[in-house]
Protein backbone atom coordinates (compact mmCIF):
# COMPACT_ATOMS: atom_id res chain seq x y z
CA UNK A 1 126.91 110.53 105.64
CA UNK A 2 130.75 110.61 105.47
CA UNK A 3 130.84 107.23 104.09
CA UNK A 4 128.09 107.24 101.70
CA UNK A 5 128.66 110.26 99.64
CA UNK A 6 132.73 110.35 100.06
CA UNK A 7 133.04 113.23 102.28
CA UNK A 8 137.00 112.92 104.03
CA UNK A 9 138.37 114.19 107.29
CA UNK A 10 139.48 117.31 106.35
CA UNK A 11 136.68 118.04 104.45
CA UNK A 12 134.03 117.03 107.14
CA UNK A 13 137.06 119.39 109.66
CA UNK A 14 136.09 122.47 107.68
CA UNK A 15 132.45 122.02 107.63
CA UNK A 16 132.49 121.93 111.15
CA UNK A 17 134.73 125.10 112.05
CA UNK A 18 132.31 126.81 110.07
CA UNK A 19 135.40 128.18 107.15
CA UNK A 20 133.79 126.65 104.17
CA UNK A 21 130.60 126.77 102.44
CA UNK A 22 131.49 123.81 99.58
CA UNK A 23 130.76 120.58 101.26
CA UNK A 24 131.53 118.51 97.75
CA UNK A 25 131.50 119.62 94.19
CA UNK A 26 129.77 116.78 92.20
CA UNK A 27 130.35 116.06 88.40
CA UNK A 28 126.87 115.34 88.19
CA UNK A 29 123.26 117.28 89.05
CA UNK A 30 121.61 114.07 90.16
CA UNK A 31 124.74 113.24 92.54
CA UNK A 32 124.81 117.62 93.78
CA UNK A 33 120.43 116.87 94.56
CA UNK A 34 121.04 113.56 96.16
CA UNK A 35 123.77 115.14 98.60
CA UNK A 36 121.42 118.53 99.17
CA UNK A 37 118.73 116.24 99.90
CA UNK A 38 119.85 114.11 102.78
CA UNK A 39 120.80 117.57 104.38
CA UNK A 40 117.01 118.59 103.87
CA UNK A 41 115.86 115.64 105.16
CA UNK A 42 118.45 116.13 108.55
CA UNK A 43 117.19 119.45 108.63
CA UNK A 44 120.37 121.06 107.53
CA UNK A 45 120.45 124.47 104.93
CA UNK A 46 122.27 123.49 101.48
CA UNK A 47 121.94 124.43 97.80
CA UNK A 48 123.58 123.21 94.36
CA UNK A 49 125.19 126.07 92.94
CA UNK A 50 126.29 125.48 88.88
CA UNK A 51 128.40 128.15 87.58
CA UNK A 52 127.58 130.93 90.00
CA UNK A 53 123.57 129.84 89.54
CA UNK A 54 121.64 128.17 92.52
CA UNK A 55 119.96 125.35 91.23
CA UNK A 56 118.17 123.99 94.47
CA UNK A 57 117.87 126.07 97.29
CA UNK A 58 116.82 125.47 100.37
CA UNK A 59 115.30 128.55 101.93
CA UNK A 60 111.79 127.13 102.93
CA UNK A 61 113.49 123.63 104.84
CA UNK A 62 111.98 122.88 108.15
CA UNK A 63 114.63 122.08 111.09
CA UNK A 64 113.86 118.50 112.91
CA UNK A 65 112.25 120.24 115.72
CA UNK A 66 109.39 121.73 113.82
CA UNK A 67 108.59 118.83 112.25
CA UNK A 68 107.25 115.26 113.76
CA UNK A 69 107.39 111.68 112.74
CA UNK A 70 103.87 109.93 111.52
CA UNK A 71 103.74 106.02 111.30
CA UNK A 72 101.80 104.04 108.60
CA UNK A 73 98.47 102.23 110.47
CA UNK A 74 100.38 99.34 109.52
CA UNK A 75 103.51 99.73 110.57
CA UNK A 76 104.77 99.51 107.26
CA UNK A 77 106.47 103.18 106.81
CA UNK A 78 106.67 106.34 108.22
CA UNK A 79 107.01 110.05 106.83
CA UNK A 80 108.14 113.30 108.93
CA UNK A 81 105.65 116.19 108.80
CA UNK A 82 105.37 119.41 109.88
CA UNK A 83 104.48 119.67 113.74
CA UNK A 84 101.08 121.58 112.52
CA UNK A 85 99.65 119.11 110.68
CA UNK A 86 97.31 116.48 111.85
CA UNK A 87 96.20 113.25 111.37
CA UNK A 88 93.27 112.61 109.02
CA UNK A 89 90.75 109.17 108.64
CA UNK A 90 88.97 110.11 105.44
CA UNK A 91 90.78 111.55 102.76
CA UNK A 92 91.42 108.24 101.62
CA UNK A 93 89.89 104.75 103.00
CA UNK A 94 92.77 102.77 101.30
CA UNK A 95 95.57 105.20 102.48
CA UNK A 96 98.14 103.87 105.85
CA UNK A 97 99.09 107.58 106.33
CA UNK A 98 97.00 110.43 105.90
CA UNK A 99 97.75 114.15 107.34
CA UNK A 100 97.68 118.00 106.04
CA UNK A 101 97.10 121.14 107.03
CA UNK A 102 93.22 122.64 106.87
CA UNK A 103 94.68 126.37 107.50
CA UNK A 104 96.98 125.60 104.39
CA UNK A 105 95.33 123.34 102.47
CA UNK A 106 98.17 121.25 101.86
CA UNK A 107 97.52 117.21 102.50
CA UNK A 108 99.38 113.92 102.26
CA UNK A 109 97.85 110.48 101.53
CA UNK A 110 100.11 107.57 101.11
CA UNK A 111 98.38 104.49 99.62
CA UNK A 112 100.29 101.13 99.09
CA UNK A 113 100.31 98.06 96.74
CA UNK A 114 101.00 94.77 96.47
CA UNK A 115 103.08 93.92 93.38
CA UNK A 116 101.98 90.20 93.11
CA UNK A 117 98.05 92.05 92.57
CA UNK A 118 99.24 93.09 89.29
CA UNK A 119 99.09 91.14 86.08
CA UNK A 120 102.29 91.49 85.29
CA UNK A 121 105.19 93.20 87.27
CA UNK A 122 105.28 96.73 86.18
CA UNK A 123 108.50 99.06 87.03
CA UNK A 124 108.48 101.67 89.21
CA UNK A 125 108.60 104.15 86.51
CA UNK A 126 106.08 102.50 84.83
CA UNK A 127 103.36 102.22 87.69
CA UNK A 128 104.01 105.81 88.73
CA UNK A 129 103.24 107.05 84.82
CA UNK A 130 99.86 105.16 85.55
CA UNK A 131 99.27 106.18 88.71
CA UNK A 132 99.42 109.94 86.86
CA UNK A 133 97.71 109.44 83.95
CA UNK A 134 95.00 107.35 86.13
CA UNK A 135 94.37 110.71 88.50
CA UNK A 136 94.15 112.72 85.36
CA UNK A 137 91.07 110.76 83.88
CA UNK A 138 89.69 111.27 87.43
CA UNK A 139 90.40 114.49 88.17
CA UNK A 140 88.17 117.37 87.03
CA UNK A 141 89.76 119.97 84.07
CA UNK A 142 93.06 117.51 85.53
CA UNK A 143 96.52 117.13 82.98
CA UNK A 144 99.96 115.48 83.73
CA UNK A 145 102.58 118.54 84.08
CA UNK A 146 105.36 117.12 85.08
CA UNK A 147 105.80 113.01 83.55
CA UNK A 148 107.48 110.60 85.81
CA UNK A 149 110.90 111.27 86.95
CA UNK A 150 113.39 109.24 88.97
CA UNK A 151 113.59 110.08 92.44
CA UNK A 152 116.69 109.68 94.72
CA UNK A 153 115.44 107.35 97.33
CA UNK A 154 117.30 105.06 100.19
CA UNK A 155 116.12 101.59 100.37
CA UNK A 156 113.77 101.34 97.18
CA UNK A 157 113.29 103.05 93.89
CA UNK A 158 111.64 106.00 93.10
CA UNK A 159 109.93 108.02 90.35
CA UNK A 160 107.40 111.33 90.86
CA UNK A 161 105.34 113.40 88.54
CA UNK A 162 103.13 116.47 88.48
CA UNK A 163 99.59 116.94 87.86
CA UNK A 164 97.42 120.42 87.78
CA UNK A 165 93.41 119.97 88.85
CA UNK A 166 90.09 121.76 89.32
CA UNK A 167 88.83 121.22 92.96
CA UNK A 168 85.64 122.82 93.81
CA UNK A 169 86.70 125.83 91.10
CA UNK A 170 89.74 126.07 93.04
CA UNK A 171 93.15 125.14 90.85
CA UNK A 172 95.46 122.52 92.70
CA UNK A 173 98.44 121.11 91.86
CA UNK A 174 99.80 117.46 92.89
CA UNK A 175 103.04 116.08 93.68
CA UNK A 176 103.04 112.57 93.02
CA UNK A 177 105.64 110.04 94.03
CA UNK A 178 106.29 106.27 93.55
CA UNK A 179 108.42 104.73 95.73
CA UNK A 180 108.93 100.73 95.44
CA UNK A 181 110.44 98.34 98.24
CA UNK A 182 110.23 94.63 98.60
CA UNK A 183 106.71 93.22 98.04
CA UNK A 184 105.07 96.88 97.99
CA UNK A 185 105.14 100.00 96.01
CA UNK A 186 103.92 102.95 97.86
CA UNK A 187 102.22 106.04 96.61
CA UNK A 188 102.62 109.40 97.79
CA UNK A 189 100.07 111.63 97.50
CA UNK A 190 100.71 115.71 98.16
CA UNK A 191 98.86 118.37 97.08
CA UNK A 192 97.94 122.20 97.86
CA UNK A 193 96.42 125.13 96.09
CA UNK A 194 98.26 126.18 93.03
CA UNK A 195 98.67 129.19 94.14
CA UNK A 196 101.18 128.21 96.60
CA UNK A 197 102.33 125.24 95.37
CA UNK A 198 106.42 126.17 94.18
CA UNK A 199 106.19 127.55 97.98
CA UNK A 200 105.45 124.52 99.64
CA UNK A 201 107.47 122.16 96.98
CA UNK A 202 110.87 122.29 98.69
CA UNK A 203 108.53 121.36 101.87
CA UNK A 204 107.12 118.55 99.89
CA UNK A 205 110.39 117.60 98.59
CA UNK A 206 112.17 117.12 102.16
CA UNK A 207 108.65 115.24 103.21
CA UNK A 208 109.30 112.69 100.53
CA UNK A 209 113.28 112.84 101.43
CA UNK A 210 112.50 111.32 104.86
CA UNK A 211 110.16 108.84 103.55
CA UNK A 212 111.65 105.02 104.83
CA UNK A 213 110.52 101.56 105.38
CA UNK A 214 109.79 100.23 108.90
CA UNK A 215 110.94 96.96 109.36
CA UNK A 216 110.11 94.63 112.52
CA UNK A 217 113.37 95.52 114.45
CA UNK A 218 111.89 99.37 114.43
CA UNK A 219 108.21 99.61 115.29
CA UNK A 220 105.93 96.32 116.39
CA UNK A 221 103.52 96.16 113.80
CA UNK A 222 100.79 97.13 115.94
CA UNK A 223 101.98 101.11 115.80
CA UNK A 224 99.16 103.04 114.25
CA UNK A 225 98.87 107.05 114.58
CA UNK A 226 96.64 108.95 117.06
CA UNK A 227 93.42 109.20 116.12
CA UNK A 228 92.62 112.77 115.78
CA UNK A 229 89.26 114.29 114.83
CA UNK A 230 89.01 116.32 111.42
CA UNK A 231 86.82 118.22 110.03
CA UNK A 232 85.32 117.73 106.59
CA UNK A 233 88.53 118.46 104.50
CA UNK A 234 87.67 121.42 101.65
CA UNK A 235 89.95 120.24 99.27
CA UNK A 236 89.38 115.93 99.20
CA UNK A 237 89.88 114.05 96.61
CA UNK A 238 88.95 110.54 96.65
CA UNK A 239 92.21 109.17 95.03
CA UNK A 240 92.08 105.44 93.71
């Protein structure tokens, strides 16, 4: 972490006797999120703070202990979760990772694709706007809230949007994020009640963080994740 975002001796000194709370002031927001981020996603408390104003905080982030590692059925990626989720078979019969929370109602479904099935070879940017405007038509009483943004992502490239939904009379929001590496561009899928949803984003936000590609040398590519029984999930949506 010292290397990639600049952090010196002395700096990385007073971090660790505890006498500052500044670990680097930024010049840009994107650079500040990046930084805060890759704490998140170690399990670490940080925030941006912009004149005096906190612009990320990081008040709901999970510490590695409560929070375990799923695999892809492929072996092709893996995500950390919380340690009270569990692993789903039907929420999606394309998705490698599936998992959520029935007490919560918050769910994950990560579905890949090939690039060489499309036509042509669209960007990341420009398959995630599909991918949100395409769960929109399918949705019921569904609208794009948030369009495609670019996501800060290691190994690949990354965009997310936002969509709001009807399920079962019950509103839901989705969090919706693209994330592109060699011959694949994976989707993630996360989505909860709306009631609840700006309480679970940072959650989201630090699921997506640890996202990362699983290449030969880490998992044979025969790893799949338990199979664990689940009841009929209240809030599915059969996402293409």
């Amino acid at each position: 972490m010292a290397e990639k975002f600049g952090l010196d001796f002395t700096r990385i000194k007073k971090l660790l006797n505890g006498k500052s709370t500044v670990v680097k002031v930024c010049d840009q927001v994107a650079e500040g999120e990046k930084l805060v981020r890759a704490f998140w996603a170690a399990g670490w408390c940080a925030e941006i703070r912009c004149t005096d104003k906190t612009v990320l905080e990081s008040t709901a982030v999970r510490s590695p202990s409560t929070t375990v590692r799923l695999n892809a059925t492929d072996g092709s990626c893996s995500v950390h979760v919380p340690n009270d989720w569990q692993v789903f078979d039907d929420l999606n019969q394309r998705a490698v990772l599936q998992a959520g929370s029935l007490d919560k109602n918050e769910f994950l479904v990560v579905l890949p694709q090939r690039v060489e099935d499309f036509p042509s070879a669209p960007t990341v940017e420009e398959y995630c706007q599909a991918q949100l405007s395409q769960c929109a038509a399918q949705l019921y009483l569904a609208s794009v809230s948030s369009p495609a943004k670019q996501l800060q992502v290691d190994g690949g490239t990354g965009f997310f949007g936002e969509l709001l939904a009807e399920v079962d009379t019950v509103p839901v929001q989705y969090l919706v994020a693209c994330i592109g590496g060699g011959e694949k561009i994976y989707t993630l899928f996360l989505w909860s009640e709306q009631s609840v949803f700006s309480e679970r984003k940072h959650e989201f936000d630090q699921l997506i963080s640890s996202f990362s590609f699983i290449t030969e040398a880490d998992s044979p590519k025969t790893a799949k994740n338990p199979e664990i029984a689940a009841d009929d999930v209240p809030s599915r949506v059969a996402l293409a």
